[in-house]
Protein backbone atom coordinates (compact mmCIF):
# COMPACT_ATOMS: atom_id res chain seq x y z
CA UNK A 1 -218.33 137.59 68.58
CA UNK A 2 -221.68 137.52 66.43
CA UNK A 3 -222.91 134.26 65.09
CA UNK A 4 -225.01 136.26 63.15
CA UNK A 5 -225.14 135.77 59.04
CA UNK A 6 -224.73 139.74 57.88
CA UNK A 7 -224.68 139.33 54.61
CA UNK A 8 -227.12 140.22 51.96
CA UNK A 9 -228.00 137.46 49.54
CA UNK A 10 -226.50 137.97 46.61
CA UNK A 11 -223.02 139.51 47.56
CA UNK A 12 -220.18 137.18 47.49
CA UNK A 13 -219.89 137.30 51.40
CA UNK A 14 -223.34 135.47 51.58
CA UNK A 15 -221.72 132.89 49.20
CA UNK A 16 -218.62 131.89 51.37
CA UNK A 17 -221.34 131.91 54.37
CA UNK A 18 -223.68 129.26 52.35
CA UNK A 19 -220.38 127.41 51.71
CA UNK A 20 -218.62 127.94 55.05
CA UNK A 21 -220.24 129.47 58.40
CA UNK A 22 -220.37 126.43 60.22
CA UNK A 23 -217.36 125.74 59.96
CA UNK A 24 -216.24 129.14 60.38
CA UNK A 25 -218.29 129.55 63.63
CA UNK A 26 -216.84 126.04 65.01
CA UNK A 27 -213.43 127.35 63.93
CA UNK A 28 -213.96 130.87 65.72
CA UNK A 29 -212.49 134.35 65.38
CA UNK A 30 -208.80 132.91 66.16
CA UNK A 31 -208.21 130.22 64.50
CA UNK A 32 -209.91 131.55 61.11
CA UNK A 33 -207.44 134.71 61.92
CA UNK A 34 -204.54 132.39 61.49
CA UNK A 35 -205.93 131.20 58.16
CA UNK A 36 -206.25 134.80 56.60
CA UNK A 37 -202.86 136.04 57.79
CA UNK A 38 -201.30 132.32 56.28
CA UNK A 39 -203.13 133.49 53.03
CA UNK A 40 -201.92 137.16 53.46
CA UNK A 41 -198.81 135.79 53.43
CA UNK A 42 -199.25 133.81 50.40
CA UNK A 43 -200.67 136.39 48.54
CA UNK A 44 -197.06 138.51 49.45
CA UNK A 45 -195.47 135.55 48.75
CA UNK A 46 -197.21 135.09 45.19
CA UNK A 47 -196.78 138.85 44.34
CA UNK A 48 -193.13 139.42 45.34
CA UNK A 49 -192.09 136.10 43.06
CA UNK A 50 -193.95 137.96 40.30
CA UNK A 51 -195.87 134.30 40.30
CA UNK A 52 -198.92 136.62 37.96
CA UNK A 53 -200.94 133.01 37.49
CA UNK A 54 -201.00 132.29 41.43
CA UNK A 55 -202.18 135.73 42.21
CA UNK A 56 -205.53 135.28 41.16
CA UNK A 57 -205.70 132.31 43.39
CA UNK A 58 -204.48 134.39 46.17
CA UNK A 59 -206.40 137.03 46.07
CA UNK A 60 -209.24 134.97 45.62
CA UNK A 61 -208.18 132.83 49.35
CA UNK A 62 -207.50 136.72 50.89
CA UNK A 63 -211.00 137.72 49.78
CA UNK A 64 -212.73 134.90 51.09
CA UNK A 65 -211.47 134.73 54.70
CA UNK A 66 -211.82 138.56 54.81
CA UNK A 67 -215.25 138.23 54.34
CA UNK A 68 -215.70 135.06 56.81
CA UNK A 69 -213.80 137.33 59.46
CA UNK A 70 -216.15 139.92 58.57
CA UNK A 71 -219.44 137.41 59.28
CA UNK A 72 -217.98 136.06 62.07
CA UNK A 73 -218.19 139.20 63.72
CA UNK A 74 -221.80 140.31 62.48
CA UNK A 75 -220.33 142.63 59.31
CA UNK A 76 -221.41 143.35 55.92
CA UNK A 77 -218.34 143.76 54.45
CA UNK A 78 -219.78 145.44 51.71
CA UNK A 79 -221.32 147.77 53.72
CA UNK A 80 -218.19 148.87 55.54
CA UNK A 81 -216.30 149.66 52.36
CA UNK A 82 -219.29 151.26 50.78
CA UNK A 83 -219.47 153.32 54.47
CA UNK A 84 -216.10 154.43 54.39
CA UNK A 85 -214.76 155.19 50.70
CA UNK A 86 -218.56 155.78 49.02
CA UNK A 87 -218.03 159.64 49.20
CA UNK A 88 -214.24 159.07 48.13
CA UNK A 89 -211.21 159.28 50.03
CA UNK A 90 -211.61 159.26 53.53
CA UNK A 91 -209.97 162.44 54.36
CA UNK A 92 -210.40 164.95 51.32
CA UNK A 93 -213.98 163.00 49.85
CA UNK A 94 -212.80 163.63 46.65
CA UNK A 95 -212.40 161.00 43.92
CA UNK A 96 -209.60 160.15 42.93
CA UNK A 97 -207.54 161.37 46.29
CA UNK A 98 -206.41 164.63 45.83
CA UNK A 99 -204.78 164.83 49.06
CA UNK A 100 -201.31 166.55 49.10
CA UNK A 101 -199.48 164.32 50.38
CA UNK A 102 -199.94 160.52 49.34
CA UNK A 103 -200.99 158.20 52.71
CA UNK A 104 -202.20 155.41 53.42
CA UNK A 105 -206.09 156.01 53.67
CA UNK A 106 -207.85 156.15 57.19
């Protein structure tokens, strides 16, 4: 694991690490692992209750340890994203998908 901060100022992943990497690095990879998959599941939770005023929330708490995971472990998280879908979908590059067959992208 990198203790490395990643993130370009700015982004919102620099935020949470102003806010949070300490605690985040004291934490480590596991136990801040267990946080995002409680706030997956929350975020489920909040979207299969059709609960539309928690979901921002949610999202919100899914986002943020995303991005902590991601600085734990010496990632721009913007990067990756930009890496991977800036020429379009994965597997045709075109935008939007025209892949035949709808899938879950790579």
């Amino acid at each position: 694991m990198s203790a490395e901060r990643p993130a370009k100022d700015g982004t919102f992943q620099r935020l949470i690490e102003d806010i949070y990497f300490d605690r985040d690095k004291d934490r480590g990879t596991q136990g801040t692992l267990l946080w995002f998959v409680e706030e997956v599941g929350e975020l489920v939770r909040a979207i299969r209750r059709g609960e539309r005023d928690n979901l921002e929330e949610e999202f919100g708490d899914v986002y943020a340890w995303l991005a902590t995971l991601s600085s734990l472990h010496g990632l721009d998280l913007e990067a990756i994203g930009r890496k991977k879908y800036g020429a379009g979908c994965p597997r045709c590059q075109a935008t939007p998908c025209a892949c035949a067959h709808p899938q879950k992208p790579e």
